[in-house]
N, C-alpha and C. Protein backbone atom coordinates (compact mmCIF):
# COMPACT_ATOMS: atom_id res chain seq x y z
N UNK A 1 -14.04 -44.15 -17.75
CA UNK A 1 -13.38 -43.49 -16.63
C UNK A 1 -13.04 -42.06 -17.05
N UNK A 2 -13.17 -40.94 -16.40
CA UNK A 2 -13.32 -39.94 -16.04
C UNK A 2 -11.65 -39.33 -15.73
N UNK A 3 -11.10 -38.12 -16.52
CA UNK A 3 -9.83 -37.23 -15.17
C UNK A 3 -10.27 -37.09 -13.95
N UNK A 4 -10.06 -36.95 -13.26
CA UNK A 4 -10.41 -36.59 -11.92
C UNK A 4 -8.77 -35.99 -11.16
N UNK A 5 -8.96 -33.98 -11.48
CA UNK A 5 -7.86 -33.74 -10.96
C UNK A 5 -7.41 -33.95 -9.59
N UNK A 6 -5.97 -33.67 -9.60
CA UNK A 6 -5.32 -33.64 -8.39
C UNK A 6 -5.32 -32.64 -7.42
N UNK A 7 -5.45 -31.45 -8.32
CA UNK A 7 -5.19 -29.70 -8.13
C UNK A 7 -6.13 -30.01 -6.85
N UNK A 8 -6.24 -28.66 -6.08
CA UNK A 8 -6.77 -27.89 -4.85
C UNK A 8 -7.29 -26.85 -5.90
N UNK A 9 -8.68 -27.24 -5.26
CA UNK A 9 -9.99 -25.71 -5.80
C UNK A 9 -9.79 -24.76 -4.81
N UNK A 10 -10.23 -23.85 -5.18
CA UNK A 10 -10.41 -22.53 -4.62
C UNK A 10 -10.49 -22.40 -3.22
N UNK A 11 -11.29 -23.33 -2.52
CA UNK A 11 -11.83 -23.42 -1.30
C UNK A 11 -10.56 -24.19 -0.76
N UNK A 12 -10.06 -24.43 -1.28
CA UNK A 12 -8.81 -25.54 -0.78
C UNK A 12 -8.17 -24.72 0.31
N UNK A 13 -7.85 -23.53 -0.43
CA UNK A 13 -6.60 -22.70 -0.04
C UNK A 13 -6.38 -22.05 0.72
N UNK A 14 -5.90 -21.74 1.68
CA UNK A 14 -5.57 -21.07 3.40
C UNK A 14 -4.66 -19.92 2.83
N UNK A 15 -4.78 -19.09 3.50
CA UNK A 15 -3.83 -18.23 3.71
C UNK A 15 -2.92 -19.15 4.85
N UNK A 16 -1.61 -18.46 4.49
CA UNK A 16 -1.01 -19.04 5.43
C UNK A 16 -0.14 -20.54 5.50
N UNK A 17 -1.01 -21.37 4.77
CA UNK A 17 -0.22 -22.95 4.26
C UNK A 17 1.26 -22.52 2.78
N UNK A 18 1.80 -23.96 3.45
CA UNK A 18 3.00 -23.71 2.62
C UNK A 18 3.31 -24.90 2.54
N UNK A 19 4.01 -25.41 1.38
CA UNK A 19 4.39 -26.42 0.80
C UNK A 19 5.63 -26.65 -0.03
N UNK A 20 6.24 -27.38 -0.14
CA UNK A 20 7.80 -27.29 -0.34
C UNK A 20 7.99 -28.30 -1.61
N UNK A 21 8.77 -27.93 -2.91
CA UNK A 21 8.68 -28.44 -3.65
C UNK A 21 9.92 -29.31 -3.91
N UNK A 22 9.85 -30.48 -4.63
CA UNK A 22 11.25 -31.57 -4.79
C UNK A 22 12.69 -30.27 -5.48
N UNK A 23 13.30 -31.00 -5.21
CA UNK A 23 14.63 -29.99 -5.52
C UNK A 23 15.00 -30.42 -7.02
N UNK A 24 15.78 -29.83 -7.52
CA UNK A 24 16.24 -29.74 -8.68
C UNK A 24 18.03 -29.29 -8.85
N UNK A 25 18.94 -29.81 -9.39
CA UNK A 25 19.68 -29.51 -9.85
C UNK A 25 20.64 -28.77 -11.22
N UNK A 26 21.18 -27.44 -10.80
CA UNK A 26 21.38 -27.00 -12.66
C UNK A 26 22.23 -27.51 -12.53
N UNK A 27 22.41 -27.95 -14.06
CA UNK A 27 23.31 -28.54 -14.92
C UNK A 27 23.84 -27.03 -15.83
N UNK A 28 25.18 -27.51 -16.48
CA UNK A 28 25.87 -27.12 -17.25
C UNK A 28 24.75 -27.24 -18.86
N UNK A 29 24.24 -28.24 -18.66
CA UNK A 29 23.60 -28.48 -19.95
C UNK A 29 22.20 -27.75 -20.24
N UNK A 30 21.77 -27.36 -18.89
CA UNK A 30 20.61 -26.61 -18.52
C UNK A 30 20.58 -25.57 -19.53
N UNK A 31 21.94 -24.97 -18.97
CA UNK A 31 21.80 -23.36 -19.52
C UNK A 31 22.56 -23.18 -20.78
N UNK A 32 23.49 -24.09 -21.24
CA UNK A 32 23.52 -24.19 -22.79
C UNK A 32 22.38 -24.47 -23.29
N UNK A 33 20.98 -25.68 -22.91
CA UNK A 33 19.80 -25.44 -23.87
C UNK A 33 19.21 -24.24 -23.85
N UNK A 34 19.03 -23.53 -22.47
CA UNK A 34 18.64 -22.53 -22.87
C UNK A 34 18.85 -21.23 -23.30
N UNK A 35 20.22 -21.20 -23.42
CA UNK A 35 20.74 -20.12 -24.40
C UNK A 35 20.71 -20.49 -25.98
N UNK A 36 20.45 -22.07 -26.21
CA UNK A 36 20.10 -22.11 -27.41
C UNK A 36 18.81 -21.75 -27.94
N UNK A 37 17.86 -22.23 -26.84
CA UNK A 37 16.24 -21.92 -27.26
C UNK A 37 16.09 -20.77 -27.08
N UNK A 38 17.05 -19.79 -26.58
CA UNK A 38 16.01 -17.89 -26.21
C UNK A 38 16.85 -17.08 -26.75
N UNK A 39 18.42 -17.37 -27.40
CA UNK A 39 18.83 -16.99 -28.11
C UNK A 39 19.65 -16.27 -27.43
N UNK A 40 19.35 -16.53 -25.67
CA UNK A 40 20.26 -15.20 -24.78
C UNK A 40 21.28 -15.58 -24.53
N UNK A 41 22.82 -15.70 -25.19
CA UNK A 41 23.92 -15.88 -25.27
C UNK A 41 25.45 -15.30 -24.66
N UNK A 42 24.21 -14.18 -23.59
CA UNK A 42 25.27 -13.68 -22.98
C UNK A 42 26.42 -14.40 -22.15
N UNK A 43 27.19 -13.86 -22.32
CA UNK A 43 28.98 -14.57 -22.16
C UNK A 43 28.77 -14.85 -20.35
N UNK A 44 27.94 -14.39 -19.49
CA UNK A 44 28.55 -14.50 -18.07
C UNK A 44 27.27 -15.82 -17.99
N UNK A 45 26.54 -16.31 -18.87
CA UNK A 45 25.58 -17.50 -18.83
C UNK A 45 26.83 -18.77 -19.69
N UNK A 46 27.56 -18.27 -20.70
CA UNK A 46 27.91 -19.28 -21.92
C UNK A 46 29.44 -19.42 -21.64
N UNK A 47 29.99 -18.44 -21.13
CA UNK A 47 31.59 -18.48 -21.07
C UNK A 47 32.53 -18.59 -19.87
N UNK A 48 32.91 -19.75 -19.89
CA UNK A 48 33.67 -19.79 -18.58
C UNK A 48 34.68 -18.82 -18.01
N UNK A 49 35.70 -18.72 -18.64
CA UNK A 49 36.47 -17.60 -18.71
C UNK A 49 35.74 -16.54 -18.76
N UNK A 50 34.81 -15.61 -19.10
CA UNK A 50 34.52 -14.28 -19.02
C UNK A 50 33.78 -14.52 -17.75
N UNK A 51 32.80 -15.75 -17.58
CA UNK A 51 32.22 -15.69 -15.77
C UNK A 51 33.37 -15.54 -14.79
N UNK A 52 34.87 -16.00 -15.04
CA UNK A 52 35.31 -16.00 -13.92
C UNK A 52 35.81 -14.43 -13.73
N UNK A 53 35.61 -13.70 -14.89
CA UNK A 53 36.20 -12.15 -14.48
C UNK A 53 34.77 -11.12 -13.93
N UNK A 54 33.34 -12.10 -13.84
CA UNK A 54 32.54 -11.68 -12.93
C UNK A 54 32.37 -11.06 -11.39
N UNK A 55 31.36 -10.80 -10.69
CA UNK A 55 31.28 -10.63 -9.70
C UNK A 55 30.95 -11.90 -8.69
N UNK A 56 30.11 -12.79 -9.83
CA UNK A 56 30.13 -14.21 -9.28
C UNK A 56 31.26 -15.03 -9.55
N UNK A 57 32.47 -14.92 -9.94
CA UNK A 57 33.79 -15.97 -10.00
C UNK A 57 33.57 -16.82 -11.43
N UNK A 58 32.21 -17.42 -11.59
CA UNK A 58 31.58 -18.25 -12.51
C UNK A 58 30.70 -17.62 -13.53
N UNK A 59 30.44 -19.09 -14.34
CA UNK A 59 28.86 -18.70 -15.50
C UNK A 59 27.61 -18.65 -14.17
N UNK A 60 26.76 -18.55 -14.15
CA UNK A 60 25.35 -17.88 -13.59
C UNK A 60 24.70 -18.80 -14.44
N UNK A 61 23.41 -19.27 -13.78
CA UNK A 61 22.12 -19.51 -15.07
C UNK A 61 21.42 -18.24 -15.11
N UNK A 62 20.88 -18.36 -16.13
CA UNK A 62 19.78 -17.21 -16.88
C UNK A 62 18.99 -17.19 -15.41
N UNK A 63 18.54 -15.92 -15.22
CA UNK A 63 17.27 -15.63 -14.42
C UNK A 63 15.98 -16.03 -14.85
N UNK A 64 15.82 -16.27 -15.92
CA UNK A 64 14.51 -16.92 -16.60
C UNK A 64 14.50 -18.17 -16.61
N UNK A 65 15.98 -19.01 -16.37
CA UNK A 65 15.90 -20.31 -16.32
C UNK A 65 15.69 -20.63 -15.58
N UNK A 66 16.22 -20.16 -14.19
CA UNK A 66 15.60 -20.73 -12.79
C UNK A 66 14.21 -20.36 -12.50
N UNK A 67 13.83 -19.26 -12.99
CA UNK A 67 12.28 -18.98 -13.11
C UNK A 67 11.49 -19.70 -13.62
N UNK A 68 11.94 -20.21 -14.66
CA UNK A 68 11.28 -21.48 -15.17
C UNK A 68 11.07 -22.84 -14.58
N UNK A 69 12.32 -22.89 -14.13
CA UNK A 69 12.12 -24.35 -13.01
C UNK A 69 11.24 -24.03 -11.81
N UNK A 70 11.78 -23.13 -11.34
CA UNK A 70 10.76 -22.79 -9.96
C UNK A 70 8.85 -22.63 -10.45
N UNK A 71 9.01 -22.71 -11.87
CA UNK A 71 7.17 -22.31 -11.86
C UNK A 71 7.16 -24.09 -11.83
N UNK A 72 7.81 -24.92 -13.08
CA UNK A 72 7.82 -26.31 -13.11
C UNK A 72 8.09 -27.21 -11.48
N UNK A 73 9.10 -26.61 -10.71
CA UNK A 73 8.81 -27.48 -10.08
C UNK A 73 7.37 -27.20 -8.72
N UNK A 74 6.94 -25.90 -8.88
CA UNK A 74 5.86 -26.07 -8.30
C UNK A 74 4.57 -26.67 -8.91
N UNK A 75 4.77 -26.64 -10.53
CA UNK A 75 3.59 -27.89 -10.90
C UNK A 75 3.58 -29.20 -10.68
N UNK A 76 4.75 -29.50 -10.23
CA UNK A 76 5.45 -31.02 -9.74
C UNK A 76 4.24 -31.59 -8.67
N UNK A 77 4.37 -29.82 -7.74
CA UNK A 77 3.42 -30.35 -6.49
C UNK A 77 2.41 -30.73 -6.91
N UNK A 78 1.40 -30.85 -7.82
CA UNK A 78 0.05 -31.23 -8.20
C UNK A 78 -1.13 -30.41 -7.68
N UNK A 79 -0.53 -29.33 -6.68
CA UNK A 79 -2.03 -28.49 -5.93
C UNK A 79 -2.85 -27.46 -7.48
N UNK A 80 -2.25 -27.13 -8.44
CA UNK A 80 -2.57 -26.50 -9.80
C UNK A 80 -2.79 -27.70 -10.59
N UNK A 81 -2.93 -28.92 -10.48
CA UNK A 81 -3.33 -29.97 -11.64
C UNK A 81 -4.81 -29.66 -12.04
N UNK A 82 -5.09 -29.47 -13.17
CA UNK A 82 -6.33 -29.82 -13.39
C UNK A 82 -7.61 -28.55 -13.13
N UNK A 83 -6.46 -28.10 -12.06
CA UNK A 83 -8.16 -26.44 -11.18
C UNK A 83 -7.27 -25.23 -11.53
N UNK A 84 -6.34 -24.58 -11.82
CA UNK A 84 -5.87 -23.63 -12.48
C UNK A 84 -6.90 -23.38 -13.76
N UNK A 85 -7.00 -22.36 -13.67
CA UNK A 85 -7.79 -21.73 -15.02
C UNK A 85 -7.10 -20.92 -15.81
N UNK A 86 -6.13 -20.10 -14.91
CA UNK A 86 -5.19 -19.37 -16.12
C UNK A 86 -4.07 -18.88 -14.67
N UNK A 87 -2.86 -18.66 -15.31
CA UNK A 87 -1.72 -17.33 -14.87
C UNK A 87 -1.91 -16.19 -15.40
N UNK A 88 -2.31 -15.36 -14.09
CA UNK A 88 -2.89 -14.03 -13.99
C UNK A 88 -1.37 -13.37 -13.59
N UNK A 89 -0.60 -13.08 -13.10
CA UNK A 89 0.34 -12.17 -12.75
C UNK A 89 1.79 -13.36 -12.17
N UNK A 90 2.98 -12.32 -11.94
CA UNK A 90 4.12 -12.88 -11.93
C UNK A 90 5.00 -11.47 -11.70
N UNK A 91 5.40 -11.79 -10.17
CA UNK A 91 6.36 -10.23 -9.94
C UNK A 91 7.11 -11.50 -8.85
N UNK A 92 8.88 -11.40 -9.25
CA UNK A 92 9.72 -11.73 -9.10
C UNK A 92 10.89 -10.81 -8.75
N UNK A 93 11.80 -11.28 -7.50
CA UNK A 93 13.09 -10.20 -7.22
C UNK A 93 14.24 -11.55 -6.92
N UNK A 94 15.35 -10.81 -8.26
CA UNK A 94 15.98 -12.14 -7.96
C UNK A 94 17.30 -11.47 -7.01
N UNK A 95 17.64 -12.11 -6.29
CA UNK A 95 18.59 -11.67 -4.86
C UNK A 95 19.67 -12.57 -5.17
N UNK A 96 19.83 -13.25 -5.69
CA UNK A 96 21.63 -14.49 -5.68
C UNK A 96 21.32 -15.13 -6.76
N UNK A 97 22.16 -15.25 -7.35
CA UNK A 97 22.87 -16.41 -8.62
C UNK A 97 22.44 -17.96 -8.41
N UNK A 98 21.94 -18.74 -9.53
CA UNK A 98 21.67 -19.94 -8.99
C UNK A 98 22.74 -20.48 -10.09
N UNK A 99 23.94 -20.89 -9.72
CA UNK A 99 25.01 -21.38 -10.48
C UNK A 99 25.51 -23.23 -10.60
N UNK A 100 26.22 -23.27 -11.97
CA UNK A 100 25.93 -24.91 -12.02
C UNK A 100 25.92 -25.77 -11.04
N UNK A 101 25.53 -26.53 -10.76
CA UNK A 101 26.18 -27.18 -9.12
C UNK A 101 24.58 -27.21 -8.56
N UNK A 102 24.15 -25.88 -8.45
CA UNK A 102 23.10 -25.56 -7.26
C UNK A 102 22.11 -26.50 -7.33
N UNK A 103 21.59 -26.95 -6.03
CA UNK A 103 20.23 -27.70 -6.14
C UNK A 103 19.14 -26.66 -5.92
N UNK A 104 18.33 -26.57 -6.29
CA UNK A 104 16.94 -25.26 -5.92
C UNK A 104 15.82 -26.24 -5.25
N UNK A 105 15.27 -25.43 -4.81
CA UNK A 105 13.52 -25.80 -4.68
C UNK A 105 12.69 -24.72 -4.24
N UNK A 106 11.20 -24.86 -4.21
CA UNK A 106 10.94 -23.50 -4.01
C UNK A 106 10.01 -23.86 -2.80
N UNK A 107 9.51 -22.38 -1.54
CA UNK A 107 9.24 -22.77 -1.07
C UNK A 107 7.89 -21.94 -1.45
N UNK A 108 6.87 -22.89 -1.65
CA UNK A 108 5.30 -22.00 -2.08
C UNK A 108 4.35 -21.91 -0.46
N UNK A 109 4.15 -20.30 -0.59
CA UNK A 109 2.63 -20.01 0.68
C UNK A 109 1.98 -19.15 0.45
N UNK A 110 0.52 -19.75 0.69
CA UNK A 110 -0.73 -19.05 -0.02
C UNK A 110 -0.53 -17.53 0.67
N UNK A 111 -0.43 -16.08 0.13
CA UNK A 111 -0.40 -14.75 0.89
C UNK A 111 -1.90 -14.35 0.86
N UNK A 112 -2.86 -14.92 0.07
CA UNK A 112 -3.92 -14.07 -0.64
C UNK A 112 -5.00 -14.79 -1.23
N UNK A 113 -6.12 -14.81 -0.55
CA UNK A 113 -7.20 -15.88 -1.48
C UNK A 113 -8.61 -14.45 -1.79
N UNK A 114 -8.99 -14.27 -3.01
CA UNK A 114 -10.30 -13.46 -3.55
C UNK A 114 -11.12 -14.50 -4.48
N UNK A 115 -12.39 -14.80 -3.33
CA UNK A 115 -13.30 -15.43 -4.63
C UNK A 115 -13.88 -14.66 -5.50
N UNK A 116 -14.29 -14.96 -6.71
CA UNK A 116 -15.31 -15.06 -7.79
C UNK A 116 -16.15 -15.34 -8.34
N UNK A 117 -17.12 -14.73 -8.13
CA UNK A 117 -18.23 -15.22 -8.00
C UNK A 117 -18.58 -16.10 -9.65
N UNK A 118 -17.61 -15.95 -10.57
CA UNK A 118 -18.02 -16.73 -12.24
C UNK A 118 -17.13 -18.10 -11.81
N UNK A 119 -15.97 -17.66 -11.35
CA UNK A 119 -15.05 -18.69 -11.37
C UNK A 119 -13.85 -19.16 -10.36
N UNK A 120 -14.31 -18.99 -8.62
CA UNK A 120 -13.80 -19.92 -7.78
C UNK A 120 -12.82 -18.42 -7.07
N UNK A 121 -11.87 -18.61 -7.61
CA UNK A 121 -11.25 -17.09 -7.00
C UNK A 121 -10.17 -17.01 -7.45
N UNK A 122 -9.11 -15.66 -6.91
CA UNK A 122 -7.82 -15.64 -7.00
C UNK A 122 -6.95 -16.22 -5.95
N UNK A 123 -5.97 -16.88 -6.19
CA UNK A 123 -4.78 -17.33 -5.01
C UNK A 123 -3.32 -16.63 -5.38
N UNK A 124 -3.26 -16.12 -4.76
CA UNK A 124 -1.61 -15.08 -4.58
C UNK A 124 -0.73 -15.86 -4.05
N UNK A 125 0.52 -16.44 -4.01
CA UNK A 125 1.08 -17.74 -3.50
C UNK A 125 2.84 -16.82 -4.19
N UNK A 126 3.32 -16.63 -2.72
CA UNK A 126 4.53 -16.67 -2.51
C UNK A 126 5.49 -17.59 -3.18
N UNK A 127 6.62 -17.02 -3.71
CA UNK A 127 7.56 -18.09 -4.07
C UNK A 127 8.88 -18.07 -3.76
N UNK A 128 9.41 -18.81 -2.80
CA UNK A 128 11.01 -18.26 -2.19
C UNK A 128 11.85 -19.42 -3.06
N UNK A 129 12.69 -19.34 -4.26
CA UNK A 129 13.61 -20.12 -4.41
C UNK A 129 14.81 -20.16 -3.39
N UNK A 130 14.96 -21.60 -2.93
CA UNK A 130 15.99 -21.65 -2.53
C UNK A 130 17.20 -22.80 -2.69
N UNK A 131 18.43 -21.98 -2.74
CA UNK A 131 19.65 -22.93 -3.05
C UNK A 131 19.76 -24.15 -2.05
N UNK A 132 20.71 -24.90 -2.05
CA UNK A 132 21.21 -26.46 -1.35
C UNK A 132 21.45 -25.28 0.38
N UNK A 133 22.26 -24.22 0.25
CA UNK A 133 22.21 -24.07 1.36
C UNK A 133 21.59 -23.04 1.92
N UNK A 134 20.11 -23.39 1.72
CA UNK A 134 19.42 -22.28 2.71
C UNK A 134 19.16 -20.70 1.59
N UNK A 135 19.81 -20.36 0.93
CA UNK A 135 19.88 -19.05 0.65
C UNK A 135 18.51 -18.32 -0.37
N UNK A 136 18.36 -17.53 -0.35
CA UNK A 136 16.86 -16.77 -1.32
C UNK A 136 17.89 -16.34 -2.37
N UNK A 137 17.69 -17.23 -3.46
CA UNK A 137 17.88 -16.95 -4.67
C UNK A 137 16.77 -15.94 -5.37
N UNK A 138 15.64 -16.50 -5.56
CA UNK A 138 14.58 -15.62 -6.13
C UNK A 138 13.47 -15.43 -4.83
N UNK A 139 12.83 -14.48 -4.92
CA UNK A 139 11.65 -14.03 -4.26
C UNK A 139 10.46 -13.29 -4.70
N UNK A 140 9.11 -13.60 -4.89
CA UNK A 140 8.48 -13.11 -5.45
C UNK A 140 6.74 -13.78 -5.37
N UNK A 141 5.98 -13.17 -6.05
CA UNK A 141 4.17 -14.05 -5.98
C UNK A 141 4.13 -13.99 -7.26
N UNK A 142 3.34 -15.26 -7.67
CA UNK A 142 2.59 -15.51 -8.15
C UNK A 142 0.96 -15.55 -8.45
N UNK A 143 0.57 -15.29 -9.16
CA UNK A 143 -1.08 -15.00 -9.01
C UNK A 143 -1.71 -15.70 -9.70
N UNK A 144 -3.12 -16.35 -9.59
CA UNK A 144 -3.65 -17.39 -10.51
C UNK A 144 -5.07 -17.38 -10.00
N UNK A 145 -5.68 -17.82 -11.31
CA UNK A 145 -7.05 -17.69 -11.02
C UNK A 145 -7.62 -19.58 -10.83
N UNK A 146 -8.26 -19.85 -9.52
CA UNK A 146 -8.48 -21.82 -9.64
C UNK A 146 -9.90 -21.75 -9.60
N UNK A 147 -10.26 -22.41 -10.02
CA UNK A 147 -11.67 -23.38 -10.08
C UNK A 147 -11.99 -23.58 -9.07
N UNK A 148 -13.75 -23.38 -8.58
CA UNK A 148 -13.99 -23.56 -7.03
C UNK A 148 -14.36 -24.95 -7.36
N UNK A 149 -14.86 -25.58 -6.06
CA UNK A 149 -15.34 -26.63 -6.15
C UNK A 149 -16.42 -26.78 -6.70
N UNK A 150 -17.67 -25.74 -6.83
CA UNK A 150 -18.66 -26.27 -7.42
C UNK A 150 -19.10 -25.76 -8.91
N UNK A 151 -17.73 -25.30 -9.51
CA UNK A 151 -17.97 -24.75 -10.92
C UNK A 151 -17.60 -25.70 -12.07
C-alpha cells in the first residue's frame, strides 16, 4: 500500500474558496514554552505584573507564537498534505493581541493561483486570524508552491 495524499494539487485551487480552520486555545503554558524555546523573554509575554502596566492590561503571546499556530492549524486542514512542495513567502500584519484565554482560528482564501509549467503552480492564500469574538488578530498571505496533478 501506497501514501496517497490528502493535500489539493494545483488544479484544486479557486480563487476565491475559503476554508476555516479548528480553533485553538492559548494557554499560559503556550507562551512560557515558547519563551523558553526562542529565548524571547520579554516581560509583557513572561510577567504578569509588568503586562498589567501595558497597553493591553495583561501578558500578550509572542506574535510568532500565534503565527505559528495559525500556519499549524491551517495544516490541520489537510488541503497542503502531501502536494506542498515548499513555503515560498510569508507577509503578515498583526492588528490585536492574542492573549491567554483566547481561542484563534484562521480563516484561509485562495487570493492567487500561477501555474508552472516544472511544477503545478503558485497559490497565494489569505490568512485572517481570528479571536473567540470575531476580531482580526493577524492578517496577512501566505505563498506556496503545490504539485499539479499530473507531476
Amino acid at each position: 500500500m501506497t501514501y496517497t495524499p490528502r493535500g489539493r494539487y494545483f488544479q484544486d485551487f479557486q480563487v476565491g474558496q475559503e476554508i476555516v480552520s479548528p480553533s485553538r486555545t492559548i494557554t499560559e503554558a503556550d507562551i512560557v514554552n515558547f519563551a523558553g524555546l526562542t529565548w524571547d523573554t520579554n516581560p509583557m509575554h513572561t510577567d504578569a505584573e509588568y503586562g498589567k502596566t501595558t497597553m493591553f492590561g495583561e501578558r500578550i503571546a509572542h506574535g510568532m507564537l500565534g503565527l505559528a499556530f495559525a500556519i499549524g492549524l491551517v495544516w490541520q486542514l489537510g488541503v497542503l498534505e502531501g502536494t506542498v512542495v515548499a513555503f515560498r513567502e510569508l507577509n503578515m500584519k498583526f492588528k490585536g493581541p492574542l492573549k491567554i484565554g483566547d481561542t484563534m482560528r484562521v480563516v484561509a482564501q485562495v487570493q492567487e493561483t500561477k501555474p508552472i509549467r516544472s511544477a503545478g503552480g503558485i497559490v497565494v492564500i489569505e490568512l485572517r486570524v481570528l479571536n473567540q469574538r470575531d476580531e482580526t488578530c493577524y492578517q496577512g498571505t501566505m505563498t506556496v508552491l503545490v504539485k499539479g496533478r499530473d507531476a
